[in-house]
Each structure stands twice: as structure tokens, then as C-alpha cells.
N, C-alpha and C. Protein backbone atom coordinates (compact mmCIF):
# COMPACT_ATOMS: atom_id res chain seq x y z
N UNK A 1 29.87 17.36 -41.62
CA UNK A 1 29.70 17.79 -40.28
C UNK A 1 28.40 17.24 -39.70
N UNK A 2 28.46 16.73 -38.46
CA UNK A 2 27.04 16.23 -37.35
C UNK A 2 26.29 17.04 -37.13
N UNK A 3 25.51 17.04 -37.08
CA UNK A 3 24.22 18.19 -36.51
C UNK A 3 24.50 17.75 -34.58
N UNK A 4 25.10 18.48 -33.82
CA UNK A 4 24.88 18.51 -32.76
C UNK A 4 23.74 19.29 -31.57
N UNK A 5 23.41 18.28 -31.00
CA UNK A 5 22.29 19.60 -30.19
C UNK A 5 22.50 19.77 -28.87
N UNK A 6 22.40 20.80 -28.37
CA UNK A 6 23.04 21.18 -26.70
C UNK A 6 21.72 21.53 -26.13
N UNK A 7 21.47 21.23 -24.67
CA UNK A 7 20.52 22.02 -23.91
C UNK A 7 21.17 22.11 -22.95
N UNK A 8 21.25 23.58 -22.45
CA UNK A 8 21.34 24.18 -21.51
C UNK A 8 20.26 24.34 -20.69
N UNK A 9 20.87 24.03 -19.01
CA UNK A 9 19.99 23.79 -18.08
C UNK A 9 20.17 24.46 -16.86
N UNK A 10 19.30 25.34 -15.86
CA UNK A 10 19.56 25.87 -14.84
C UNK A 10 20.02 24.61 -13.56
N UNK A 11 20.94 25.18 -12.85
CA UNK A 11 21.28 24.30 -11.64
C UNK A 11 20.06 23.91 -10.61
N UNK A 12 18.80 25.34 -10.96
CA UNK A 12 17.43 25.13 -10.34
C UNK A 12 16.56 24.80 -10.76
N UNK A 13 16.97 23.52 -12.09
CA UNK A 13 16.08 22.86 -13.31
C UNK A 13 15.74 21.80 -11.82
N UNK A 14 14.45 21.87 -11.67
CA UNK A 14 13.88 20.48 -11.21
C UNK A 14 14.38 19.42 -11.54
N UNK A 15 14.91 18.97 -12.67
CA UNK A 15 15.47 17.60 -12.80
C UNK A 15 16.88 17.61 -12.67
N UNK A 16 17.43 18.70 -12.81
CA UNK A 16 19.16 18.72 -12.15
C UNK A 16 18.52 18.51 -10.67
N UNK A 17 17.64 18.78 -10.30
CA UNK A 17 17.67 18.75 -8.41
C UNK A 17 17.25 17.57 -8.10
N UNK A 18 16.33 16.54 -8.85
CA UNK A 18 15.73 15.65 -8.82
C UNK A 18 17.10 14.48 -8.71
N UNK A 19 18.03 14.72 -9.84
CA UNK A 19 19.08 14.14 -9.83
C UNK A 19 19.91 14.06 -8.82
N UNK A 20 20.41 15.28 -8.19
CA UNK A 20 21.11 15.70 -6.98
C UNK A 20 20.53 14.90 -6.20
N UNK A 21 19.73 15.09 -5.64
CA UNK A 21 18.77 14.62 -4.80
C UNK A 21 18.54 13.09 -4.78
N UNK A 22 18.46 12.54 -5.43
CA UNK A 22 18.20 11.17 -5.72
C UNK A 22 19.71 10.11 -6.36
N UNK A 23 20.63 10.61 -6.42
CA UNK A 23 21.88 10.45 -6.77
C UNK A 23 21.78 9.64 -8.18
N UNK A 24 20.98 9.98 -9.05
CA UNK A 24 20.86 10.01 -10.33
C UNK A 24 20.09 8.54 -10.75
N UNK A 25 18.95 8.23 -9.32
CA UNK A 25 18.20 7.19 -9.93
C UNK A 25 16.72 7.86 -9.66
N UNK A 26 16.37 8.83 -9.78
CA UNK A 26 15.16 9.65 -9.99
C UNK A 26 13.96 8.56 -8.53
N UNK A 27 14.42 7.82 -8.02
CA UNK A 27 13.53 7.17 -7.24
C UNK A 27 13.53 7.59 -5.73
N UNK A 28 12.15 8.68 -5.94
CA UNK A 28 12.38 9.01 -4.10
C UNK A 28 11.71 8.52 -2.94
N UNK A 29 11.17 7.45 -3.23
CA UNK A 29 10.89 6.25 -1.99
C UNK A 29 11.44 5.21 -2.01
N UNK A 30 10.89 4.01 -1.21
CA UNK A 30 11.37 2.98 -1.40
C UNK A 30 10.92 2.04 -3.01
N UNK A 31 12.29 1.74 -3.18
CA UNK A 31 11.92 0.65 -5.00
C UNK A 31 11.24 -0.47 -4.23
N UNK A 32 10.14 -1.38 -5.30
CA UNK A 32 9.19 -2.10 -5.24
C UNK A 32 9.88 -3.19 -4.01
N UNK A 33 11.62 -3.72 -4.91
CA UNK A 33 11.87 -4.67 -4.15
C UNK A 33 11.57 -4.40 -2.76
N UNK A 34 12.52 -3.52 -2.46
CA UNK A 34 12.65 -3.05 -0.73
C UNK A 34 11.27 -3.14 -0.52
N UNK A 35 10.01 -2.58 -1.23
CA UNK A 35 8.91 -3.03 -0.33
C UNK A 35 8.54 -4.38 0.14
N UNK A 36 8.58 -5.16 -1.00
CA UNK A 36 8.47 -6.51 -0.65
C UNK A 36 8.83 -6.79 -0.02
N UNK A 37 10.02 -6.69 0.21
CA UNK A 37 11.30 -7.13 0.98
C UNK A 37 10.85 -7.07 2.69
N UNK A 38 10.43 -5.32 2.97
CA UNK A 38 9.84 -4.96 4.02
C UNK A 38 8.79 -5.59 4.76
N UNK A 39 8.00 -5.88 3.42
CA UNK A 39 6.89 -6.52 4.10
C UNK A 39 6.44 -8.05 3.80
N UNK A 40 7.91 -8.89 3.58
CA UNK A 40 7.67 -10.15 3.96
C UNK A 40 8.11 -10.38 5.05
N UNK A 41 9.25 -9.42 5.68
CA UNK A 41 9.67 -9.27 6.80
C UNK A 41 8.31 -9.16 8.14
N UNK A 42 7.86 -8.20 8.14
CA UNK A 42 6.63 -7.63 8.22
C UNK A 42 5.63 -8.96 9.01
N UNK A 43 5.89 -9.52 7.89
CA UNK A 43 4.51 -10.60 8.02
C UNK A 43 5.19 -12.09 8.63
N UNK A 44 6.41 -11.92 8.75
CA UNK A 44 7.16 -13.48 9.14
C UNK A 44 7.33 -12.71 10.55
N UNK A 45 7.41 -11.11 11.25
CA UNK A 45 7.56 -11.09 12.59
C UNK A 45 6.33 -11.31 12.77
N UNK A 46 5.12 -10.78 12.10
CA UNK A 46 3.39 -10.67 12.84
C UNK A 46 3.47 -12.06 13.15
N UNK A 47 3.55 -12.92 12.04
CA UNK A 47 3.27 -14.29 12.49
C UNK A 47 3.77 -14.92 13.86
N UNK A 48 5.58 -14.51 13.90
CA UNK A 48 5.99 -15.16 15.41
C UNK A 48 5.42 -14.68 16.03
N UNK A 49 4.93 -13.43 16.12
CA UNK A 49 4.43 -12.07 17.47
C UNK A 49 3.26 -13.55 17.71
N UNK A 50 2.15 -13.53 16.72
CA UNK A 50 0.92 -14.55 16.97
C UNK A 50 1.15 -15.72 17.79
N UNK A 51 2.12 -16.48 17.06
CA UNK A 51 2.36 -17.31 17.57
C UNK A 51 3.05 -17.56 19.35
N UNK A 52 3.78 -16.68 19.29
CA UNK A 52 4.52 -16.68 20.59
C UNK A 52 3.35 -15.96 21.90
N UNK A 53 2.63 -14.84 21.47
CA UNK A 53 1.46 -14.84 22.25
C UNK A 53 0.53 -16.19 22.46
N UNK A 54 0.08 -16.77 21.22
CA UNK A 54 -0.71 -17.95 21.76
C UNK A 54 -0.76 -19.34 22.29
N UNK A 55 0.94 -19.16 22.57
CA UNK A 55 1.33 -20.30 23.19
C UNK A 55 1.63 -19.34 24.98
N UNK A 56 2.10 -18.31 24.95
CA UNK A 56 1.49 -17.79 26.27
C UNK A 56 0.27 -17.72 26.49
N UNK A 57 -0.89 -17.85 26.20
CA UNK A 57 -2.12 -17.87 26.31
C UNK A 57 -2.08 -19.45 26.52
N UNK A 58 -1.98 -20.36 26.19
CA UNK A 58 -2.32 -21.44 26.45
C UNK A 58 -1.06 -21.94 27.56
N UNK A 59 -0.16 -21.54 28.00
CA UNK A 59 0.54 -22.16 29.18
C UNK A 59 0.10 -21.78 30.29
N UNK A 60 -0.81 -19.96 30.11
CA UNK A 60 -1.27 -19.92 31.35
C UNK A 60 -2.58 -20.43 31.79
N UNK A 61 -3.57 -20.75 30.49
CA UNK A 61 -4.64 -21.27 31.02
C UNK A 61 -4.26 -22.37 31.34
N UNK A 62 -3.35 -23.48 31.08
CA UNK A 62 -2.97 -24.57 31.27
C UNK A 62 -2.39 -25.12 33.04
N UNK A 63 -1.69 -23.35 33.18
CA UNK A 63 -0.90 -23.50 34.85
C UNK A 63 -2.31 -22.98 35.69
N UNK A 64 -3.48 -22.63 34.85
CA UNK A 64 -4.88 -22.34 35.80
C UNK A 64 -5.44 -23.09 35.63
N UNK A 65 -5.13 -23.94 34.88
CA UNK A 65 -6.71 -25.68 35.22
C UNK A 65 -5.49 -26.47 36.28
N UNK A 66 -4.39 -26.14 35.89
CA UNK A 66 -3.90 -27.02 37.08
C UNK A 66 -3.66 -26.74 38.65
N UNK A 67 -3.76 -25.60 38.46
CA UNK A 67 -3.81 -24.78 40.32
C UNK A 67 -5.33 -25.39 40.44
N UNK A 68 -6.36 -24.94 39.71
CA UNK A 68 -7.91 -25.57 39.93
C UNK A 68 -7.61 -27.02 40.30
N UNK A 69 -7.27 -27.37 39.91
CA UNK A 69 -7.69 -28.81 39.77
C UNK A 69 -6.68 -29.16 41.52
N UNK A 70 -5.88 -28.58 41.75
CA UNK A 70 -4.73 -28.72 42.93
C UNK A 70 -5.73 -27.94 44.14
N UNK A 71 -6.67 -27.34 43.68
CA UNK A 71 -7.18 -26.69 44.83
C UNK A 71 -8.39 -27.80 45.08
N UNK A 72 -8.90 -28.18 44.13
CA UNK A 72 -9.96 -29.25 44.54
C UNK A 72 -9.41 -30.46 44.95
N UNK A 73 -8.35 -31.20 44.49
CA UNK A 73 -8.09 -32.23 45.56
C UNK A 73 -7.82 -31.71 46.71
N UNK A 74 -6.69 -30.47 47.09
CA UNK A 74 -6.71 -30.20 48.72
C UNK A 74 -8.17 -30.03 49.48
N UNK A 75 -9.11 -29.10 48.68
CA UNK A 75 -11.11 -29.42 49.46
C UNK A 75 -10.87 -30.42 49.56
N UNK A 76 -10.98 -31.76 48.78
CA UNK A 76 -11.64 -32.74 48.83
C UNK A 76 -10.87 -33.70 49.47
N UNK A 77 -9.83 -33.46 49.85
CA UNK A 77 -9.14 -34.23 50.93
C UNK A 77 -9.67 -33.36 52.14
N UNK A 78 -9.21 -32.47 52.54
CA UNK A 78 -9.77 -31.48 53.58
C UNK A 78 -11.22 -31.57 54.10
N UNK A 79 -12.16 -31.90 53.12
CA UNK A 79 -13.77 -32.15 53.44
C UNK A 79 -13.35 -33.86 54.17
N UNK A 80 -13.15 -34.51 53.23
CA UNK A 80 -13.14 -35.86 53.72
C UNK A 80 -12.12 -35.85 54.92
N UNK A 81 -11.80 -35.31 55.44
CA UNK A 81 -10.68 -35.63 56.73
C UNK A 81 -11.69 -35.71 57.53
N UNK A 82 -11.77 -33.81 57.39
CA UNK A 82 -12.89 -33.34 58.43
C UNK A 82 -14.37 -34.24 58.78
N UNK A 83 -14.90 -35.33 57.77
CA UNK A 83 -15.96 -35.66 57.96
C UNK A 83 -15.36 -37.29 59.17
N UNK A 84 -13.97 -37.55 58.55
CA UNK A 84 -13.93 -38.88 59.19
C UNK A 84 -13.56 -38.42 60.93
N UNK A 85 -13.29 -37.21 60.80
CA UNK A 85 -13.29 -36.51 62.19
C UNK A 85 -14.49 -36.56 62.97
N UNK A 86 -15.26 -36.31 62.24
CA UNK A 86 -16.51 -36.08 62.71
C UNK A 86 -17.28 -36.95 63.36
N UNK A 87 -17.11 -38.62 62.66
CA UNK A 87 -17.66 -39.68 62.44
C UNK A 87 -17.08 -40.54 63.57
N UNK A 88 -15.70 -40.24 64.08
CA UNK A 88 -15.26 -40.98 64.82
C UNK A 88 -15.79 -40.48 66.48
């Protein structure tokens, strides 16, 4: 005959609930992968976020050197009219 051994366990044994609860993989957050996982995700949106801001940052300083630069030829046509006005 085997030597058998039994344990009896309450249904309000912490680890019967742990089990319940966890559907019998005792893991109650996220497993390592899923973190990784999360946060390579994570870091490939931060990067577009960066990127896609600093190319808006540079189209608008880009559409403001060029209004500048559109406002000084209209002066500087506008001065020089006015002077050949003047002269005549």
C-alpha cells in the first residue's frame, strides 16, 4: 500500500482565492513580457509625439522667416517707390 497524503483546504484559504482570482496563474499584474511590450510601445509613440512636434516647430518658424522676409521686400519696394516719387 502507498502512503497517501490529503490536505484539506478552506474555500477562504488565500491561495484557493489567489487561484480563483488569478485563474490559476497566481500573477496579479502585468507579466514582465506585457511590460516590455507596453513600454516599447511607450517609447516608439514618445518618439513620433517628438518628432512630429519638431517638425511643426520648424515649418512654422520656417512660414515666419518667410512672411519676414515678404514683409521686407514689400518696405523696401514701398520706401524706394516713395523716394523715386519724391525725386521726380
Amino acid at each position: 500500500m502507498s502512503n497517501v497524503t490529503v490536505r484539506v483546504r478552506s474555500i477562504e484559504d488565500p491561495v484557493i482565492q489567489a487561484l480563483l482570482i488569478t485563474d490559476g496563474t497566481f500573477v496579479f499584474g502585468m507579466d514582465p513580457k506585457m511590460k516590455m511590450a507596453l513600454s516599447v510601445i511607450g517609447l516608439i509613440l514618445s518618439i513620433c509625439i517628438f518628432a512630429w512636434l519638431t517638425r511643426l516647430c520648424i515649418n512654422f518658424q520656417a512660414r515666419e522667416r518667410a512672411r519676414d522676409q515678404k514683409e521686407k521686400r514689400i518696405r523696401y519696394y514701398h520706401h524706394n517707390e516713395t523716394q523715386e516719387d519724391e525725386s521726380s
